[in-house]
N, C-alpha and C. Protein backbone atom coordinates (compact mmCIF):
# COMPACT_ATOMS: atom_id res chain seq x y z
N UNK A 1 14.09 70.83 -42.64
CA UNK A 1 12.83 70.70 -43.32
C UNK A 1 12.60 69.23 -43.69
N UNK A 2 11.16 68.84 -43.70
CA UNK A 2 10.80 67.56 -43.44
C UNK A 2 10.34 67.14 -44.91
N UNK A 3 10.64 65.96 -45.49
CA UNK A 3 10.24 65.84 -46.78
C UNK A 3 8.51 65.61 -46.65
N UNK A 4 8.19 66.22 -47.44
CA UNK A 4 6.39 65.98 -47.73
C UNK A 4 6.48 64.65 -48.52
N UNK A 5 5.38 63.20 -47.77
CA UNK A 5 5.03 62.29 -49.01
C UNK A 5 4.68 62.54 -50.08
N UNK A 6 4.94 61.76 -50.80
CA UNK A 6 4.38 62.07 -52.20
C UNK A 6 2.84 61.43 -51.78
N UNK A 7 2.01 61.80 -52.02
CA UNK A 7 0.57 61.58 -52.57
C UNK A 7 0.36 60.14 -53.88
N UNK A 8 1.06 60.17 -54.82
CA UNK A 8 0.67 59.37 -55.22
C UNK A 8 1.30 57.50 -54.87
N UNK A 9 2.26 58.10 -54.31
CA UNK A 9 3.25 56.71 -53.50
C UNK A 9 2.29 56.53 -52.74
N UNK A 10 2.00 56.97 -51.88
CA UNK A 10 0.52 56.77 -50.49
C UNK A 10 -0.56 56.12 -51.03
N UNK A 11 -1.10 56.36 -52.82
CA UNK A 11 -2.19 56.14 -53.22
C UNK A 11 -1.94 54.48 -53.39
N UNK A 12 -0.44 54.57 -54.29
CA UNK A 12 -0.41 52.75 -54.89
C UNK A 12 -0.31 51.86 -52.78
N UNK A 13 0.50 52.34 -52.12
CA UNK A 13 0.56 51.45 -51.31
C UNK A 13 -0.82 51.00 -50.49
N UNK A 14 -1.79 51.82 -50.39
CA UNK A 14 -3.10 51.63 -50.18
C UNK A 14 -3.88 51.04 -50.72
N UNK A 15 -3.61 51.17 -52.60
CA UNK A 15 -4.40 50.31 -53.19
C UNK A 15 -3.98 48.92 -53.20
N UNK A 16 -2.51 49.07 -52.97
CA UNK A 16 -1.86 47.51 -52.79
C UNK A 16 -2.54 46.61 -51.35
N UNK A 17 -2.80 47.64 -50.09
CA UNK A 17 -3.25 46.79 -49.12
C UNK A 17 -4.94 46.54 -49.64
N UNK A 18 -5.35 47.60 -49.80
CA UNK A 18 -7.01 47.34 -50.97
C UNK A 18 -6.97 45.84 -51.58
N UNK A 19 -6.06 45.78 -52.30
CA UNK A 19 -6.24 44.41 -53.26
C UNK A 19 -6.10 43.67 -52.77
N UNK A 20 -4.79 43.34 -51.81
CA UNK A 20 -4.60 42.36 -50.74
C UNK A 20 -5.68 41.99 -49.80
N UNK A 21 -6.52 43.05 -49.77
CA UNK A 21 -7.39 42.53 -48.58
C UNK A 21 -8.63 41.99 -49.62
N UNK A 22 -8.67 41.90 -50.74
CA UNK A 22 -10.02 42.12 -51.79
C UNK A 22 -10.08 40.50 -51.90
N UNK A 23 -7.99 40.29 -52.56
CA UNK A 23 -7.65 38.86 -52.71
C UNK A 23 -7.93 37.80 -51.60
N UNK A 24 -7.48 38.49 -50.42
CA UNK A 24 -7.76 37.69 -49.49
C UNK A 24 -9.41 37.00 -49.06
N UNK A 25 -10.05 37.87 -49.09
CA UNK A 25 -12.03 37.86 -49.04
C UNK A 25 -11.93 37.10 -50.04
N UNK A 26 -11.95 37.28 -51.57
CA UNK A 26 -12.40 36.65 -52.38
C UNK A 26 -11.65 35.08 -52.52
N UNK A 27 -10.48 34.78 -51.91
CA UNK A 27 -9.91 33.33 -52.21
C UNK A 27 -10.78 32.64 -50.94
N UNK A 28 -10.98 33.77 -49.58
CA UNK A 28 -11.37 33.02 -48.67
C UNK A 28 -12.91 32.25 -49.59
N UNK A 29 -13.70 33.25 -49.80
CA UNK A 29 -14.94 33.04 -50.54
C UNK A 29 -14.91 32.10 -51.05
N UNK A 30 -14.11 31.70 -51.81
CA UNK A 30 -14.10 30.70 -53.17
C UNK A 30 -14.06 29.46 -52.49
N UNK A 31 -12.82 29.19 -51.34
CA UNK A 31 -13.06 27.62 -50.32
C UNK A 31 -14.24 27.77 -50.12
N UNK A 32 -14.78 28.62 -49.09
CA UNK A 32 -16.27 28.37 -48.85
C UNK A 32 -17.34 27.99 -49.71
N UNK A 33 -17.29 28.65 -50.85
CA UNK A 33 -18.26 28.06 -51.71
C UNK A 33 -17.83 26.39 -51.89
N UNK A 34 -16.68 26.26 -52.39
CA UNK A 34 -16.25 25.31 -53.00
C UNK A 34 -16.49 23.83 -52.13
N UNK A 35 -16.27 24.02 -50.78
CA UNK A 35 -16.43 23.24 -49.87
C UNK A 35 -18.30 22.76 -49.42
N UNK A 36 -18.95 24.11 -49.50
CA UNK A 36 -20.18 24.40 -49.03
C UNK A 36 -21.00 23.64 -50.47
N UNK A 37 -20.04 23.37 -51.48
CA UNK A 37 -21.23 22.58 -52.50
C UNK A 37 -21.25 20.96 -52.45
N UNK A 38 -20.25 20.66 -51.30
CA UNK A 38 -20.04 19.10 -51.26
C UNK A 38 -21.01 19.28 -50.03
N UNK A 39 -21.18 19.78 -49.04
CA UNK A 39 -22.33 20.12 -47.77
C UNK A 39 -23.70 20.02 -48.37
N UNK A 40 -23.67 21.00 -49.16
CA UNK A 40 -24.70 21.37 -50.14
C UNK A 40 -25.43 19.63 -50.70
N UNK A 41 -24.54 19.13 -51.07
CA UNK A 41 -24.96 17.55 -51.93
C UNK A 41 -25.52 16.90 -51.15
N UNK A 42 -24.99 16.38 -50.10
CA UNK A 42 -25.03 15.77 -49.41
C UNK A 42 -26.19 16.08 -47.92
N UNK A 43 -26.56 17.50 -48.28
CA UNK A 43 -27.71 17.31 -47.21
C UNK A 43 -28.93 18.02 -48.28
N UNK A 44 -29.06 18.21 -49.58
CA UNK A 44 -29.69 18.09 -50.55
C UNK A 44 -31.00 16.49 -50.76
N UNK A 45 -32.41 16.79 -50.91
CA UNK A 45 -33.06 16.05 -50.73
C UNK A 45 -32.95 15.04 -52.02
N UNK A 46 -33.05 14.00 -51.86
CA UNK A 46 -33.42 13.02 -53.05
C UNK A 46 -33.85 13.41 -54.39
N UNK A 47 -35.31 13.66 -53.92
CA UNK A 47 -36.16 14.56 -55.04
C UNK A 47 -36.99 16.04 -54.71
N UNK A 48 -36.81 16.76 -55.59
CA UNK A 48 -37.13 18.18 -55.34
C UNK A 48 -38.28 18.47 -56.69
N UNK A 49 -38.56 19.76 -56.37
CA UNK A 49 -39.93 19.91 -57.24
C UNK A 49 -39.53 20.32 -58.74
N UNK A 50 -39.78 19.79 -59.60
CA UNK A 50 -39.56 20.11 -61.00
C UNK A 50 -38.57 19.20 -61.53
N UNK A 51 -37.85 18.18 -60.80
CA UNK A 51 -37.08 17.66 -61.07
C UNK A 51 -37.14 16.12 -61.19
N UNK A 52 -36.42 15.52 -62.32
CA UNK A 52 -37.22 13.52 -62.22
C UNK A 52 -36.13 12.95 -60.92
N UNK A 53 -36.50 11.92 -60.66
CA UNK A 53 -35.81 11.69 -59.30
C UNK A 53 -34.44 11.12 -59.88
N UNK A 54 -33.70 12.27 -58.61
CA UNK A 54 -32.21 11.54 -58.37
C UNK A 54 -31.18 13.11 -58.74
N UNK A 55 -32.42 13.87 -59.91
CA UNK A 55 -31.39 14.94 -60.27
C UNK A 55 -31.15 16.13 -59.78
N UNK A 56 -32.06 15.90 -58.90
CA UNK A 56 -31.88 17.45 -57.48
C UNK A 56 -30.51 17.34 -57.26
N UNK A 57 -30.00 16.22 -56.14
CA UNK A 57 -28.71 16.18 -55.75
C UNK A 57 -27.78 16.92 -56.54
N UNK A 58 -27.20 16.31 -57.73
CA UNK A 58 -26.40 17.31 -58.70
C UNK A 58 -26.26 18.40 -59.18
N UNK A 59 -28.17 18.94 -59.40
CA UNK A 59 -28.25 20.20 -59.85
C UNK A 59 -27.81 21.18 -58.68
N UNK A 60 -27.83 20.76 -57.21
CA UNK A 60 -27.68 21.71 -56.16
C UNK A 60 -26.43 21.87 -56.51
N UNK A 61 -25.37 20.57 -56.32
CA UNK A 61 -23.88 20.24 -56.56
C UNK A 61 -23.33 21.29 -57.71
N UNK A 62 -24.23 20.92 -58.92
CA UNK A 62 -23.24 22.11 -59.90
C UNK A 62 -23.69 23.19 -60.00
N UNK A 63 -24.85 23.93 -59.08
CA UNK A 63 -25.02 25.18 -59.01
C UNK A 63 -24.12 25.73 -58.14
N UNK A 64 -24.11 25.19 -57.12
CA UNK A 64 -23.30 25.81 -56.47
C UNK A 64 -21.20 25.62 -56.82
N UNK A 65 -20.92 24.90 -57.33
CA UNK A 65 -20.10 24.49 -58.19
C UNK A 65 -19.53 25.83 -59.39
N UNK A 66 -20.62 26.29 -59.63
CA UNK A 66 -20.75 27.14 -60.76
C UNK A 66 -20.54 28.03 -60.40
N UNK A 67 -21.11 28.75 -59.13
CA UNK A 67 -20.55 29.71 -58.59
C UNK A 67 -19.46 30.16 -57.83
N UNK A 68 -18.77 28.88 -57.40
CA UNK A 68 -17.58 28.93 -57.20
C UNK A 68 -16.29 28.84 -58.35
N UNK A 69 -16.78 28.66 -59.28
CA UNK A 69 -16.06 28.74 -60.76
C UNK A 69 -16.03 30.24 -61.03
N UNK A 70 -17.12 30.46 -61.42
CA UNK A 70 -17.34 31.98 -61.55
C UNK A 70 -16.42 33.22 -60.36
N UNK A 71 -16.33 32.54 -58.57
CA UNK A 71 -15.74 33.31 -58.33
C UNK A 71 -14.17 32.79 -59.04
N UNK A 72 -13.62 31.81 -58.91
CA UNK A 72 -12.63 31.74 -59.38
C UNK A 72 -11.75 31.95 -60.41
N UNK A 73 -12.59 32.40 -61.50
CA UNK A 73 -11.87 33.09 -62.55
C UNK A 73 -12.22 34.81 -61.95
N UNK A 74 -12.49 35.45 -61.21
CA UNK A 74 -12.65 36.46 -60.60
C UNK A 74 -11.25 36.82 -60.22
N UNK A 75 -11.39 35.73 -58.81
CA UNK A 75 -9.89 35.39 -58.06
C UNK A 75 -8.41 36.11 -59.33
N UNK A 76 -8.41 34.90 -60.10
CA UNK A 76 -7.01 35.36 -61.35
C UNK A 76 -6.87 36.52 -61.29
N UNK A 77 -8.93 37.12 -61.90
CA UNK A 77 -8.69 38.54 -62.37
C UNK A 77 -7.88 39.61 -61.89
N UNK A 78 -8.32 39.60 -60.25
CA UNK A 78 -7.68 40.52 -59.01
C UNK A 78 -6.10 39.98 -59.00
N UNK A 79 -5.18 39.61 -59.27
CA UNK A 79 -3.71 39.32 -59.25
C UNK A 79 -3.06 39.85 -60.07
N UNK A 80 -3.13 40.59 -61.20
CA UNK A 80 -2.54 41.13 -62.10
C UNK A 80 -1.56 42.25 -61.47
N UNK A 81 -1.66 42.52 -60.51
CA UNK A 81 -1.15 44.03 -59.79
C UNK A 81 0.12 43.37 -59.37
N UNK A 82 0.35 42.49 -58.87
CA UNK A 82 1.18 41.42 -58.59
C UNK A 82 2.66 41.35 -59.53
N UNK A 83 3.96 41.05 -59.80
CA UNK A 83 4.25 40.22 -60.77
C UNK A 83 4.37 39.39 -60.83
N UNK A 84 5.44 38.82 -61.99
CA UNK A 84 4.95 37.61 -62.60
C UNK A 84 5.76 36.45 -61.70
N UNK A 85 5.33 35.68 -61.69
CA UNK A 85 6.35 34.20 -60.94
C UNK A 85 5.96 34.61 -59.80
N UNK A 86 5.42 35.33 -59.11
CA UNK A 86 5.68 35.08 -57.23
C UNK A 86 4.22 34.61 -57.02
N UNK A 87 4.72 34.25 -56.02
CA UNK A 87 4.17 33.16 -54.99
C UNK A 87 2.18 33.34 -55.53
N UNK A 88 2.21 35.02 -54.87
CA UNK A 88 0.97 35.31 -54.99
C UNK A 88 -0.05 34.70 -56.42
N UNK A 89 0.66 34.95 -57.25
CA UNK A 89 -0.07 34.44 -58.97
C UNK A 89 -0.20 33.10 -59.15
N UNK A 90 0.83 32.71 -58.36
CA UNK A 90 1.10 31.04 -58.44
C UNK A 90 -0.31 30.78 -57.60
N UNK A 91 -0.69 30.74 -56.38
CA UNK A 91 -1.32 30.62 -55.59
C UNK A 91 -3.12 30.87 -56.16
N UNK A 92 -2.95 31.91 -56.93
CA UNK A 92 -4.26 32.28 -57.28
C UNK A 92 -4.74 31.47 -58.88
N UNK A 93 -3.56 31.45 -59.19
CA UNK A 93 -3.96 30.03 -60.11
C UNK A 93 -4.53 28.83 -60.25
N UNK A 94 -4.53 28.55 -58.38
CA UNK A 94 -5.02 27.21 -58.00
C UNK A 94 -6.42 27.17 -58.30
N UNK A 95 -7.42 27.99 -58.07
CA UNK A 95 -9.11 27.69 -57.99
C UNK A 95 -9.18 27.98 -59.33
N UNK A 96 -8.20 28.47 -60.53
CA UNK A 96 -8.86 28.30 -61.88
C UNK A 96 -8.33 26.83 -62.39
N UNK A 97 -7.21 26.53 -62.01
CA UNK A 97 -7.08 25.17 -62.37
C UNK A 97 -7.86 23.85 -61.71
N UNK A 98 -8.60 24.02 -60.41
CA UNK A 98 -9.61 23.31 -60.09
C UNK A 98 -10.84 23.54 -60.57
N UNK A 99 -11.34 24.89 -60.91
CA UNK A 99 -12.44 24.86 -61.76
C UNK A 99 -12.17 24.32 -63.32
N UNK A 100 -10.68 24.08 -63.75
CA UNK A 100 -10.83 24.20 -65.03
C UNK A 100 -10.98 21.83 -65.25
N UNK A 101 -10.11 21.66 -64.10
CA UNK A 101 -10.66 20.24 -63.75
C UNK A 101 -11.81 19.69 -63.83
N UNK A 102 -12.38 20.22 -62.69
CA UNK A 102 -13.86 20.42 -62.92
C UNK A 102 -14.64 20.47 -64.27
N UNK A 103 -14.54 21.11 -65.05
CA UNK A 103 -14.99 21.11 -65.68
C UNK A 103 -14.82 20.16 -66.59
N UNK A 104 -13.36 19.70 -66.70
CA UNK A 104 -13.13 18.47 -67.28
C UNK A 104 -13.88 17.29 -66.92
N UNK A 105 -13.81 16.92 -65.61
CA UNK A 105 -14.56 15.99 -65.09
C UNK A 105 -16.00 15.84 -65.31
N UNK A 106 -16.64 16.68 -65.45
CA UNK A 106 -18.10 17.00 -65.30
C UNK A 106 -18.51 16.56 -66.97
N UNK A 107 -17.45 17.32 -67.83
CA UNK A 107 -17.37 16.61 -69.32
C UNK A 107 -17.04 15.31 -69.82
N UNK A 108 -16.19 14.24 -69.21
CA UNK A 108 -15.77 13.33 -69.05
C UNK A 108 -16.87 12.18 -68.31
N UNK A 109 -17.74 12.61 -67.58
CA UNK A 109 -18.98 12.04 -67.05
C UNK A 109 -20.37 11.86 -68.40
N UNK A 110 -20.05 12.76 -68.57
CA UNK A 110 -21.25 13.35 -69.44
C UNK A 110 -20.58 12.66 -71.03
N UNK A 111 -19.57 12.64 -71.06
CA UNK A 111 -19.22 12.10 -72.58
C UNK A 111 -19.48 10.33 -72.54
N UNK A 112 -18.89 9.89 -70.81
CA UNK A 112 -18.86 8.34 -70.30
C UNK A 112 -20.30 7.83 -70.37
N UNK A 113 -21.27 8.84 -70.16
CA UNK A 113 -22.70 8.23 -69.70
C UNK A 113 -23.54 8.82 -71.32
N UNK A 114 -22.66 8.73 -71.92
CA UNK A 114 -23.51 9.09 -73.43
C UNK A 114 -24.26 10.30 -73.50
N UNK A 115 -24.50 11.38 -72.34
CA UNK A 115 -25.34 12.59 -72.16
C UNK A 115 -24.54 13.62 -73.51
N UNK A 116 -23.56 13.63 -73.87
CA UNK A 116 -22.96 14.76 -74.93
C UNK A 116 -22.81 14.32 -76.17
């Protein structure tokens, strides 16, 4: 007689490839954005409508910026299933510590140019 799987062993290893594949989409996502807002700048027009000249460029830059922040504290969220110290957590740490740069930088501009 043949042992029957357990059902709920079947459930975690599925949800484990689930997450894996969730992590994977969403870190891919996050380069893309992240990359696509320096594209974004740089083929961004001079001046745009509603805006005094010069501040289009940036506003495209940290919108899209923003949303790659936003996915990136996402990213963390999905790793918890994981434990602690391996590779995987380590790895997914990276786009919150570049957003969290970021954000430094962006504050550090803004404190340099008297804007805060």
């Amino acid at each position: 007689m043949g042992r029957y799987p357990d059902v709920r062993t079947e459930w975690l290893v599925l949800m484990s490839d689930a997450r894996r594949l969730l992590l994977m989409v969403m870190y891919a996502a996050w380069v893309i954005i992240f990359v696509y807002a320096f594209v974004a700048y740089a083929r961004a027009p001079y001046e745009g409508p509603g805006f005094p000249d010069g501040l289009n460029k940036p506003a495209v830059y940290l919108g899209w910026q923003g949303v790659a922040e936003m996915l990136a504290v996402e990213v963390f969220g999905v790793v918890f299933g994981w434990p602690r110290g391996s590779a995987v957590r380590k790895l997914t740490a990276l786009p919150l510590v570049v957003a969290l740069l970021h954000l430094l930088a962006i504050a550090g501009v803004l404190l340099w140019a008297g804007g805060l």
